[in-house]
C-alpha atoms as a PDB file:
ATOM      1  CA  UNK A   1       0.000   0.000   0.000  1.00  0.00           C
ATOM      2  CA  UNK A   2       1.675   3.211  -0.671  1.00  0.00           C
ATOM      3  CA  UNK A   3       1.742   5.771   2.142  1.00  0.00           C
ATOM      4  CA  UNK A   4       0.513   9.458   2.527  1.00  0.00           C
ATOM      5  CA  UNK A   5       3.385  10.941   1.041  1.00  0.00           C
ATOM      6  CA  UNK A   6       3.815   9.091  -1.976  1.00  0.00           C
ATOM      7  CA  UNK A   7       0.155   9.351  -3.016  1.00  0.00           C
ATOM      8  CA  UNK A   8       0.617  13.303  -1.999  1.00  0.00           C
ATOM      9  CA  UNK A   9       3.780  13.161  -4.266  1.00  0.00           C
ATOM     10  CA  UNK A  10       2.212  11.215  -6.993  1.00  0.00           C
ATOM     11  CA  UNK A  11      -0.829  13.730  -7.328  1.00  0.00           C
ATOM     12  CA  UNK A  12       1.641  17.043  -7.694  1.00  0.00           C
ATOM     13  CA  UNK A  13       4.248  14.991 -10.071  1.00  0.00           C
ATOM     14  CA  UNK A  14       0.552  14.330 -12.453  1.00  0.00           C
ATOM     15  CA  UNK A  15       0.137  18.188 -12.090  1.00  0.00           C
ATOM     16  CA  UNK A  16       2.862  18.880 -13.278  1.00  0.00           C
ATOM     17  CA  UNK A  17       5.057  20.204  -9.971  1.00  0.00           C
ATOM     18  CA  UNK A  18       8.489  19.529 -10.360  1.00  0.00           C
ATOM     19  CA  UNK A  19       9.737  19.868  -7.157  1.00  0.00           C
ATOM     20  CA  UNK A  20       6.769  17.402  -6.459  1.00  0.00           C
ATOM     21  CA  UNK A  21       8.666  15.966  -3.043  1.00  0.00           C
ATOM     22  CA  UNK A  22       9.654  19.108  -1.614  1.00  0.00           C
ATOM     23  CA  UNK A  23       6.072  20.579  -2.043  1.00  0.00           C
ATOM     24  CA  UNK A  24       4.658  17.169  -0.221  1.00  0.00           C
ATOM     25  CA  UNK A  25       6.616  17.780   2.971  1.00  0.00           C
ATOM     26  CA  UNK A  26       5.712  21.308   3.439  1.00  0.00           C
ATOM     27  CA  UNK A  27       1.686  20.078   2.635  1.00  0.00           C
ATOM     28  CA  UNK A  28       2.165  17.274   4.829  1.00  0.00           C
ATOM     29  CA  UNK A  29       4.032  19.824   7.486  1.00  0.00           C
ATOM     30  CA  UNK A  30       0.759  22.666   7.569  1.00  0.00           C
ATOM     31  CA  UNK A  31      -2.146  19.867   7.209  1.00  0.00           C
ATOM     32  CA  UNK A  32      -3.299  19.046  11.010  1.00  0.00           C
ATOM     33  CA  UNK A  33      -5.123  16.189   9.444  1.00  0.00           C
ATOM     34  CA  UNK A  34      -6.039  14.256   6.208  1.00  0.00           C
ATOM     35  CA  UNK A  35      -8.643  16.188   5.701  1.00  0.00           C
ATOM     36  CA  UNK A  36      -6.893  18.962   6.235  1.00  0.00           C
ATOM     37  CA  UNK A  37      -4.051  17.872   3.310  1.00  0.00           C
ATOM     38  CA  UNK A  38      -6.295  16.527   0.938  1.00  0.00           C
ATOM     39  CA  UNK A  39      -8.077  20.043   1.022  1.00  0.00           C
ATOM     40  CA  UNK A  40      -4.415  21.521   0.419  1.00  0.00           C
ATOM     41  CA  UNK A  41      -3.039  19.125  -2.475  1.00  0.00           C
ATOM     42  CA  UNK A  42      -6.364  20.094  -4.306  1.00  0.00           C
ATOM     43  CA  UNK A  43      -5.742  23.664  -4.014  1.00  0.00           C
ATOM     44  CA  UNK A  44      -2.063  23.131  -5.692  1.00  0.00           C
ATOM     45  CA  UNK A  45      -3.456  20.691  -8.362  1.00  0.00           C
ATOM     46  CA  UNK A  46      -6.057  22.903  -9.523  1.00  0.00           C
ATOM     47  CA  UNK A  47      -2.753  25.347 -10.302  1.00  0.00           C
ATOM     48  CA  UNK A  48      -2.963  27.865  -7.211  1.00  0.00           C
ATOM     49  CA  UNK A  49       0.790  28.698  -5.932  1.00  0.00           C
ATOM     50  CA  UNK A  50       2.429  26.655  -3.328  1.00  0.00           C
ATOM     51  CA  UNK A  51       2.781  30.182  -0.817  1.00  0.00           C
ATOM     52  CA  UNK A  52      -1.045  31.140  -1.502  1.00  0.00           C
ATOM     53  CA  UNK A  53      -1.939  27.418  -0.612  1.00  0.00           C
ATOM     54  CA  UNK A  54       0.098  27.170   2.330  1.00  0.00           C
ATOM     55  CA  UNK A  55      -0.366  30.901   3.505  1.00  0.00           C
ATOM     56  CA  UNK A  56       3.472  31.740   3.358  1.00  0.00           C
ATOM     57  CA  UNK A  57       6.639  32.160   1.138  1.00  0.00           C
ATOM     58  CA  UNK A  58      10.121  31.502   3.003  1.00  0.00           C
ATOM     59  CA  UNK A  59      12.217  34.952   1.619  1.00  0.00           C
ATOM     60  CA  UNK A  60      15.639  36.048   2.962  1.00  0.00           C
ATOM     61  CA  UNK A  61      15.828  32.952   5.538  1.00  0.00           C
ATOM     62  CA  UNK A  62      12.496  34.768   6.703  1.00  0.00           C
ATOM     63  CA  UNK A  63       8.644  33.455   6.572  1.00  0.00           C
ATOM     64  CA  UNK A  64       6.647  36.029   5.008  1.00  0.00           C
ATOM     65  CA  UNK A  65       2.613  35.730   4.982  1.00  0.00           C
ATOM     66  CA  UNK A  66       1.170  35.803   1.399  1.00  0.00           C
ATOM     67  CA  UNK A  67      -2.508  35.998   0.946  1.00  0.00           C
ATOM     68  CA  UNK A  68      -4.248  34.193  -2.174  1.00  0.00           C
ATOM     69  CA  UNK A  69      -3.643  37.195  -4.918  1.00  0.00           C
ATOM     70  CA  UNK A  70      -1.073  38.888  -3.507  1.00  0.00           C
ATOM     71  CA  UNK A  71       1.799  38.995  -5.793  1.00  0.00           C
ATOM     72  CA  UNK A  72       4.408  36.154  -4.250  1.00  0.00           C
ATOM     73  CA  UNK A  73       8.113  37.279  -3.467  1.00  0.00           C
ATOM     74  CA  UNK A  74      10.326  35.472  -5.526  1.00  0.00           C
ATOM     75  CA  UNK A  75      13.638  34.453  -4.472  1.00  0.00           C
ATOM     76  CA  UNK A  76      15.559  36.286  -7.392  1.00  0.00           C
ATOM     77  CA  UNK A  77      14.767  39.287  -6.035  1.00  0.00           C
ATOM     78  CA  UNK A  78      16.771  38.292  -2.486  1.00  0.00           C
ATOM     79  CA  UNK A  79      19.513  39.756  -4.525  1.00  0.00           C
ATOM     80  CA  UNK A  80      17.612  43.001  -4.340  1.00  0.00           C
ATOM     81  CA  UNK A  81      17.574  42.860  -0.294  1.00  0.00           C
ATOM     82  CA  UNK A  82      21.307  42.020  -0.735  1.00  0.00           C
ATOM     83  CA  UNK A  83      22.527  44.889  -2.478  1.00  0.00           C
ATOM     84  CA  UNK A  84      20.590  47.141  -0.805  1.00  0.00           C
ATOM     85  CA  UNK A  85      21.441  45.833   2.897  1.00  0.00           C
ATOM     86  CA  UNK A  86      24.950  46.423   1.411  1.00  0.00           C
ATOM     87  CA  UNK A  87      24.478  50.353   1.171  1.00  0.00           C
ATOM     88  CA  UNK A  88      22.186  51.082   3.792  1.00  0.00           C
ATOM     89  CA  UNK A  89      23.898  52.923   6.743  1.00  0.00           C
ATOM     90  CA  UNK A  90      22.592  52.020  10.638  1.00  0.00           C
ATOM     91  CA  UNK A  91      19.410  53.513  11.396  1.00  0.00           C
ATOM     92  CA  UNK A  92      18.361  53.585   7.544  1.00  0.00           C
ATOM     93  CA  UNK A  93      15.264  54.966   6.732  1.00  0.00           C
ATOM     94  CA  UNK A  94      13.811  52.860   4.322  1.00  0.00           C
ATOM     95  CA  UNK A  95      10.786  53.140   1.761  1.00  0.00           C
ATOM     96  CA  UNK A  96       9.638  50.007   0.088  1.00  0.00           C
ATOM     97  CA  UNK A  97       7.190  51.016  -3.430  1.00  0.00           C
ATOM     98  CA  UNK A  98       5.230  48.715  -5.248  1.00  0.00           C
ATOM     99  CA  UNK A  99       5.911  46.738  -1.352  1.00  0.00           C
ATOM    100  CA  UNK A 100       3.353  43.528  -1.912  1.00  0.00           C
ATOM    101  CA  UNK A 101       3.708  41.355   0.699  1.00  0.00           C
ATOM    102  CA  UNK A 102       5.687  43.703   1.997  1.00  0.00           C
ATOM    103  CA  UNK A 103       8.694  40.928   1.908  1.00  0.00           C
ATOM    104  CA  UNK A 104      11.673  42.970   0.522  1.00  0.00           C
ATOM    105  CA  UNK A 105      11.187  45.883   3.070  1.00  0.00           C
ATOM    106  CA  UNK A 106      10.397  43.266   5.944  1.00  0.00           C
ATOM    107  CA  UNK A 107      13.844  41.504   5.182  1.00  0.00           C
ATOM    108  CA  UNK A 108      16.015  44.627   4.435  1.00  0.00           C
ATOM    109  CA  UNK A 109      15.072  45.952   7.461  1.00  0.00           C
ATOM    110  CA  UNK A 110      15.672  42.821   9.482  1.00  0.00           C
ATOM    111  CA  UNK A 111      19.296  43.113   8.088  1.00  0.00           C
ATOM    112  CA  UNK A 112      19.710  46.729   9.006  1.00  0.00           C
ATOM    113  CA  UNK A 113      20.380  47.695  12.985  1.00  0.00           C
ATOM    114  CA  UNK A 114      17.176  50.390  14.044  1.00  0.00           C
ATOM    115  CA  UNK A 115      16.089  50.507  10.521  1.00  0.00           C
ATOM    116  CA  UNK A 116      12.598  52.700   9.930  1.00  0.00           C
ATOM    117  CA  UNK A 117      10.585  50.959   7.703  1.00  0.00           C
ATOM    118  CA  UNK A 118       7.570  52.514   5.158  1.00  0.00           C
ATOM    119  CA  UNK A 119       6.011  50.896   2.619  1.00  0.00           C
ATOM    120  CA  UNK A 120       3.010  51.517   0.179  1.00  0.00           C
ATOM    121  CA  UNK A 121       1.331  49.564  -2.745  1.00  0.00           C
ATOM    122  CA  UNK A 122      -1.830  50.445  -4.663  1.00  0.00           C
ATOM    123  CA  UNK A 123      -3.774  47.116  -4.059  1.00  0.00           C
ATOM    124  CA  UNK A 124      -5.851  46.688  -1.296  1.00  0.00           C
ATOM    125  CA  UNK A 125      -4.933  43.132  -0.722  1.00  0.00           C
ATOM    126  CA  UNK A 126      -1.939  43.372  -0.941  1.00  0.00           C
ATOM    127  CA  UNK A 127      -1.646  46.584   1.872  1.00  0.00           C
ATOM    128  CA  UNK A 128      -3.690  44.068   4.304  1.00  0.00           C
ATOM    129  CA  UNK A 129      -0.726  41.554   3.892  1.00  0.00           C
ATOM    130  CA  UNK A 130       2.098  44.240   4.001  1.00  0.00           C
ATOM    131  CA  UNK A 131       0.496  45.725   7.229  1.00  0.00           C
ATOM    132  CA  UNK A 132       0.847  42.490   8.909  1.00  0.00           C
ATOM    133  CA  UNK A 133       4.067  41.667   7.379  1.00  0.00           C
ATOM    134  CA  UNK A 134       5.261  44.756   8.566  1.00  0.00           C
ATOM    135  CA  UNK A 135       4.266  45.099  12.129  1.00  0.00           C
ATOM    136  CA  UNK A 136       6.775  42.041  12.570  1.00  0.00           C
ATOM    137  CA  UNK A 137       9.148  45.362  12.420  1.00  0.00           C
ATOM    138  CA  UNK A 138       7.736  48.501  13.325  1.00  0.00           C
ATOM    139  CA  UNK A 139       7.395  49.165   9.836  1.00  0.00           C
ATOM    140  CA  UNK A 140       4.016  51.707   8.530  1.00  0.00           C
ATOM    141  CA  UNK A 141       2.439  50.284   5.143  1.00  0.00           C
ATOM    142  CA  UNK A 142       0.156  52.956   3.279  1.00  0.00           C
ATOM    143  CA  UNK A 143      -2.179  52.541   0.556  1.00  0.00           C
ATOM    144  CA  UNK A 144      -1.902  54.415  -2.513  1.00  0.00           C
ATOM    145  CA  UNK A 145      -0.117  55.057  -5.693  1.00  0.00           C
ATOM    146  CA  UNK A 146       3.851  55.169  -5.427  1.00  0.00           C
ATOM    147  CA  UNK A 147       4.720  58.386  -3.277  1.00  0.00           C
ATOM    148  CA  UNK A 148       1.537  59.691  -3.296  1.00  0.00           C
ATOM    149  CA  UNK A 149       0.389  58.154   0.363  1.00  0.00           C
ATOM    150  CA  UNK A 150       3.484  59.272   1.994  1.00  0.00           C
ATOM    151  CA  UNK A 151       3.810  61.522   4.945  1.00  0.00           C
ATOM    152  CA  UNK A 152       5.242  64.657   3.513  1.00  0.00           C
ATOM    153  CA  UNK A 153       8.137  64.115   6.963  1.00  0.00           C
ATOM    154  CA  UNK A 154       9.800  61.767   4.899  1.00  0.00           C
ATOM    155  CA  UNK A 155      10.539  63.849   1.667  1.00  0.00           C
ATOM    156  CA  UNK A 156      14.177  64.124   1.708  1.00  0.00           C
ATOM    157  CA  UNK A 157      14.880  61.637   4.459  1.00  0.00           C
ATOM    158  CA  UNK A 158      14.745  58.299   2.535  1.00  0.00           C
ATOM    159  CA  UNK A 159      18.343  56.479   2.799  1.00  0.00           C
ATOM    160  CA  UNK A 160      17.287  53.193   0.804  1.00  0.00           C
ATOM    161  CA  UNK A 161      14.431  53.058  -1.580  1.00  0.00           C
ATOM    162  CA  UNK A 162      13.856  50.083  -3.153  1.00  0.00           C
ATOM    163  CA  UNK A 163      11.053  49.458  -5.967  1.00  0.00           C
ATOM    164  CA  UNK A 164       9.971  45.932  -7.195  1.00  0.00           C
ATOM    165  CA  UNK A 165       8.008  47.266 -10.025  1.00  0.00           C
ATOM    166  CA  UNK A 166       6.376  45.271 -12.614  1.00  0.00           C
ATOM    167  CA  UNK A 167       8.839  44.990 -15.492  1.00  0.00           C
ATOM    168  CA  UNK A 168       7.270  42.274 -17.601  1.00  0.00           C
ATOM    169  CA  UNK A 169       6.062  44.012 -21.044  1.00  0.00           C
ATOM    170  CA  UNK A 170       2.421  44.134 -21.695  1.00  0.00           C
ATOM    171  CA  UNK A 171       2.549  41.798 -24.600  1.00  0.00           C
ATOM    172  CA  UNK A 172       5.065  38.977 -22.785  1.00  0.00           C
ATOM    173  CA  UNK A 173       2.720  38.686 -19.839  1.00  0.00           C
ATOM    174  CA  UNK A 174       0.678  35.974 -21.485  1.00  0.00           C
ATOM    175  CA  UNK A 175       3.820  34.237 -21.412  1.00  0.00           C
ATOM    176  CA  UNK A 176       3.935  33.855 -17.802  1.00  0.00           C
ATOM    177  CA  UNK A 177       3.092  31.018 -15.851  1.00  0.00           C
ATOM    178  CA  UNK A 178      -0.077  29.999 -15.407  1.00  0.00           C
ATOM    179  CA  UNK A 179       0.123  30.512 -11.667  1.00  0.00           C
ATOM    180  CA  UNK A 180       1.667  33.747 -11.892  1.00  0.00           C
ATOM    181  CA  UNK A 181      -1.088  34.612 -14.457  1.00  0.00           C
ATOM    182  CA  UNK A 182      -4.454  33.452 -12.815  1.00  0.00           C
ATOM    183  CA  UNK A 183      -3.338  34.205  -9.339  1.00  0.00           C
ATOM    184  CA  UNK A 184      -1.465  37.162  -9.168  1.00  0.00           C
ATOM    185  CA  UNK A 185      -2.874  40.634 -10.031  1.00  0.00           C
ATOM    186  CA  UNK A 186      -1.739  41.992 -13.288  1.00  0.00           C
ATOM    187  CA  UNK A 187      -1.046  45.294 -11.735  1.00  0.00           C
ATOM    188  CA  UNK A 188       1.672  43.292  -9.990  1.00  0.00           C
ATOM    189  CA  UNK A 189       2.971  41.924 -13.391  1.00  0.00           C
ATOM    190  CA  UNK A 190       2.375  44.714 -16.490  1.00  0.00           C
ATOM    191  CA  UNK A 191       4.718  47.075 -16.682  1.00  0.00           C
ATOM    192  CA  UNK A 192       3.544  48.682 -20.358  1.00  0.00           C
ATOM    193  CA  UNK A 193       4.800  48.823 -23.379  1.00  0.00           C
ATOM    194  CA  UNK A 194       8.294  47.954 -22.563  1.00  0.00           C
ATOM    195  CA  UNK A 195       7.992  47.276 -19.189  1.00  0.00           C
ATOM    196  CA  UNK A 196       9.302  50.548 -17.890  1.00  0.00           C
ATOM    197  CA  UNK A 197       6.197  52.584 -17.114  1.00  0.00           C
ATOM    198  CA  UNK A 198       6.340  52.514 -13.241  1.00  0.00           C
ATOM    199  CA  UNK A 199      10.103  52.178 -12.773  1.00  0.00           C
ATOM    200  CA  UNK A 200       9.852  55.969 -15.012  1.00  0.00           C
ATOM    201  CA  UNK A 201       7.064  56.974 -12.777  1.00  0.00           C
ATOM    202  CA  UNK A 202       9.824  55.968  -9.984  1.00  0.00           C
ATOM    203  CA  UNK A 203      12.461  57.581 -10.813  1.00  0.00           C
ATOM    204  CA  UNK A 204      10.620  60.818 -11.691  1.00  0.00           C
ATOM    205  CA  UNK A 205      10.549  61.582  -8.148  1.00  0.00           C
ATOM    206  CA  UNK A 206      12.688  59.710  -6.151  1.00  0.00           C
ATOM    207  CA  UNK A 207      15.356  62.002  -5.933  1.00  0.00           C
ATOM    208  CA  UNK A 208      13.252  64.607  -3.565  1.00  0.00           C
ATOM    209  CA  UNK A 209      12.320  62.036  -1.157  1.00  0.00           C
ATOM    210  CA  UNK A 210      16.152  60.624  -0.772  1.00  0.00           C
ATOM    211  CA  UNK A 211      18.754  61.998   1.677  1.00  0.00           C
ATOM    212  CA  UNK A 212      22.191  63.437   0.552  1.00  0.00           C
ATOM    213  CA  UNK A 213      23.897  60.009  -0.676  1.00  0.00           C
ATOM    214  CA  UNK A 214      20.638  57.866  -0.310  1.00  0.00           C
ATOM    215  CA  UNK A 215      20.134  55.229  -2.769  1.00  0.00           C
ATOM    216  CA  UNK A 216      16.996  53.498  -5.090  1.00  0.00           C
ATOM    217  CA  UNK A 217      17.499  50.096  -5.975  1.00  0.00           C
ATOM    218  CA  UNK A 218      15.104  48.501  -8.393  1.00  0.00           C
ATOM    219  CA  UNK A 219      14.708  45.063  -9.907  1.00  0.00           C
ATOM    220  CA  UNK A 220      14.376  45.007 -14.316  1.00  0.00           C
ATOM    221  CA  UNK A 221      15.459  42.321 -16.828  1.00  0.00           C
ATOM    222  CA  UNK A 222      18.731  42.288 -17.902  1.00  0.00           C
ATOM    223  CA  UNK A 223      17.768  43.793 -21.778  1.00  0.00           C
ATOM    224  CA  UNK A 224      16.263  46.639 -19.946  1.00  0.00           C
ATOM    225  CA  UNK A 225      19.245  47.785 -18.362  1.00  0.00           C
ATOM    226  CA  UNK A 226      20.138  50.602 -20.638  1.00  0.00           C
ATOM    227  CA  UNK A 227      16.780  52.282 -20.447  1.00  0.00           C
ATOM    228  CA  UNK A 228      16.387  52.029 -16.701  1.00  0.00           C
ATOM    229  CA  UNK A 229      19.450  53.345 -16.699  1.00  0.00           C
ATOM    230  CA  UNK A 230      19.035  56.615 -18.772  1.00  0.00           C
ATOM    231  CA  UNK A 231      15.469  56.702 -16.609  1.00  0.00           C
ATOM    232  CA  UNK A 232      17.612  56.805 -13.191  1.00  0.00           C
ATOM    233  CA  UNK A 233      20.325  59.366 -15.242  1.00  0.00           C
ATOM    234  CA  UNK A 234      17.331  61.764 -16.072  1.00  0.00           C
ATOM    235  CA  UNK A 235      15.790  62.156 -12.431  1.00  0.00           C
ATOM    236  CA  UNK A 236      19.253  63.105 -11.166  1.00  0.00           C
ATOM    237  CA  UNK A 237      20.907  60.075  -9.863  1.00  0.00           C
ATOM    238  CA  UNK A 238      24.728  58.767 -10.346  1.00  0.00           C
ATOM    239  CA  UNK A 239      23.929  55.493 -11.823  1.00  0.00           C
ATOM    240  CA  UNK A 240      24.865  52.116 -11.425  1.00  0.00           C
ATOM    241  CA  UNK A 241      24.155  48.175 -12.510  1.00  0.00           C
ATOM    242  CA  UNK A 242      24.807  44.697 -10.587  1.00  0.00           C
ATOM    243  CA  UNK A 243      23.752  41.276 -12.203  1.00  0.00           C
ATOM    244  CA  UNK A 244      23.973  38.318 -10.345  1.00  0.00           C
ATOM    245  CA  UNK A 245      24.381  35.063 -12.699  1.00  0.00           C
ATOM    246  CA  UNK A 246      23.616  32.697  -9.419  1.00  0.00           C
ATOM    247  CA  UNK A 247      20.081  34.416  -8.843  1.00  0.00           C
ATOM    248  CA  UNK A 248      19.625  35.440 -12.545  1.00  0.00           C
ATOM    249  CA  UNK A 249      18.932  39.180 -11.533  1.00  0.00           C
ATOM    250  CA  UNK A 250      19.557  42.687 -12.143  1.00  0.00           C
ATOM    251  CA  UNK A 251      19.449  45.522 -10.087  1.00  0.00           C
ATOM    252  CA  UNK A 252      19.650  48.747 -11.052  1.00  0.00           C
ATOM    253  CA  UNK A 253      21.438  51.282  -9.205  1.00  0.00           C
ATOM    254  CA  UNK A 254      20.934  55.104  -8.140  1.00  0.00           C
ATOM    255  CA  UNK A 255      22.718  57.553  -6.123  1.00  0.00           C
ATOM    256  CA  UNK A 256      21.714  60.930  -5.206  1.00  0.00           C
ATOM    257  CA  UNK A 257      25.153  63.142  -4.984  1.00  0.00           C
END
């Protein structure tokens, strides 16, 4: 007779999950009965995402809480957190745009000693999540488009801004994954034309709400690089690039001097 786990593993290998054991043992770990985890393997069959099924994504070594459509961290964008842990002086003030979950601001600022954490994000799911998220660190979450929902206090006192903004072009998002497609909002995803449109919008104005020498960090593709780049050059910041071939990423870069 086969056991739990093998008919658990055998019904997410059918669906297609390739990391069909690993996803068992986490289903196996949250189900407090068989009930319970026959409930959960039906969810992830019928193609919602692991973290929406089980109610959490693990993100920087941390265990963030992801509600079903909320957009789900992925673990490229660790090298996001990296870089900007790497500039961030003690007792950073940090803003988090476009903030989701709220798991890159909730992780930089777990790496940074007395960091001040803000965040804000135009979906009203996902500023539920954030808020919660959040309070794990003192941090404030506020709804609204980019800067807009800011307390005007912070203009000019931001040390690290970092803004995971939709990048994928309008016309490649039907390319996605299905999960990343059905379950995640679009508004999370679209980025225009050619994928720039918020990351503009961002750089626009970042420059008054940084401090002498603060820094915006923000995830694109590596074939956007030279656009982002002139974007970040235009709104009056020394620019920069990393790329990371382990977590296939790119971050780019600005300084205000």
């Amino acid at each position: 007779m086969l056991s739990l786990r093998s008919v658990v593993i055998a019904r997410l290998r059918a669906a297609g999950c390739v990391f069909a054991e690993d996803e068992a043992e986490l289903l196996i770990a949250a189900a407090s009965s068989e009930a319970e985890l026959s409930a959960l393997v039906d969810r992830r069959v019928q193609g919602l995402p692991l973290e929406h099924v089980l109610g959490w994504a693990e993100f920087c070594d941390l265990r963030v809480a992801v509600d079903p459509g909320v957009f789900v961290p992925r673990r490229r964008t660790e090298f996001l957190v990296r870089r900007a842990a790497a500039l961030a002086p003690p007792h950073a003030v940090v803003l988090d745009l476009c903030c989701g979950s709220g798991a890159v601001g909730v992780a930089l600022t777990s790496a940074i000693p007395a960091a001040e954490l803000h965040a804000t994000d135009l979906d009203p799911a996902a500023v539920r999540c954030a808020r919660r998220n959040c309070a794990t660190v003192g941090g404030q979450v506020y709804e609204g488009d980019l800067f807009d929902p800011l307390p005007s206090r912070l203009r000019g006192r931001v040390d690290v801004l970092v803004a995971n903004v939709p990048y994928v072009p309008s016309d490649e998002v039907g390319f996605l994954p299905p999960e990343a497609r059905h379950h995640e909002p679009r508004i999370a995803l679209d980025g225009g034309p050619d994928g720039l449109d918020v990351l503009r919008r961002v750089t626009t104005t970042a420059a008054t709400w940084l401090s002498p020498g603060g820094h915006l960090l923000i995830e694109t593709s590596e074939r956007q690089t030279t656009p982002a780049t002139t974007a970040m050059t235009t709104g009056g910041l020394a620019t920069t690039v990393a790329h990371s071939t382990d977590w296939n990423a790119t971050v780019v870069i600005g300084t205000l001097l």
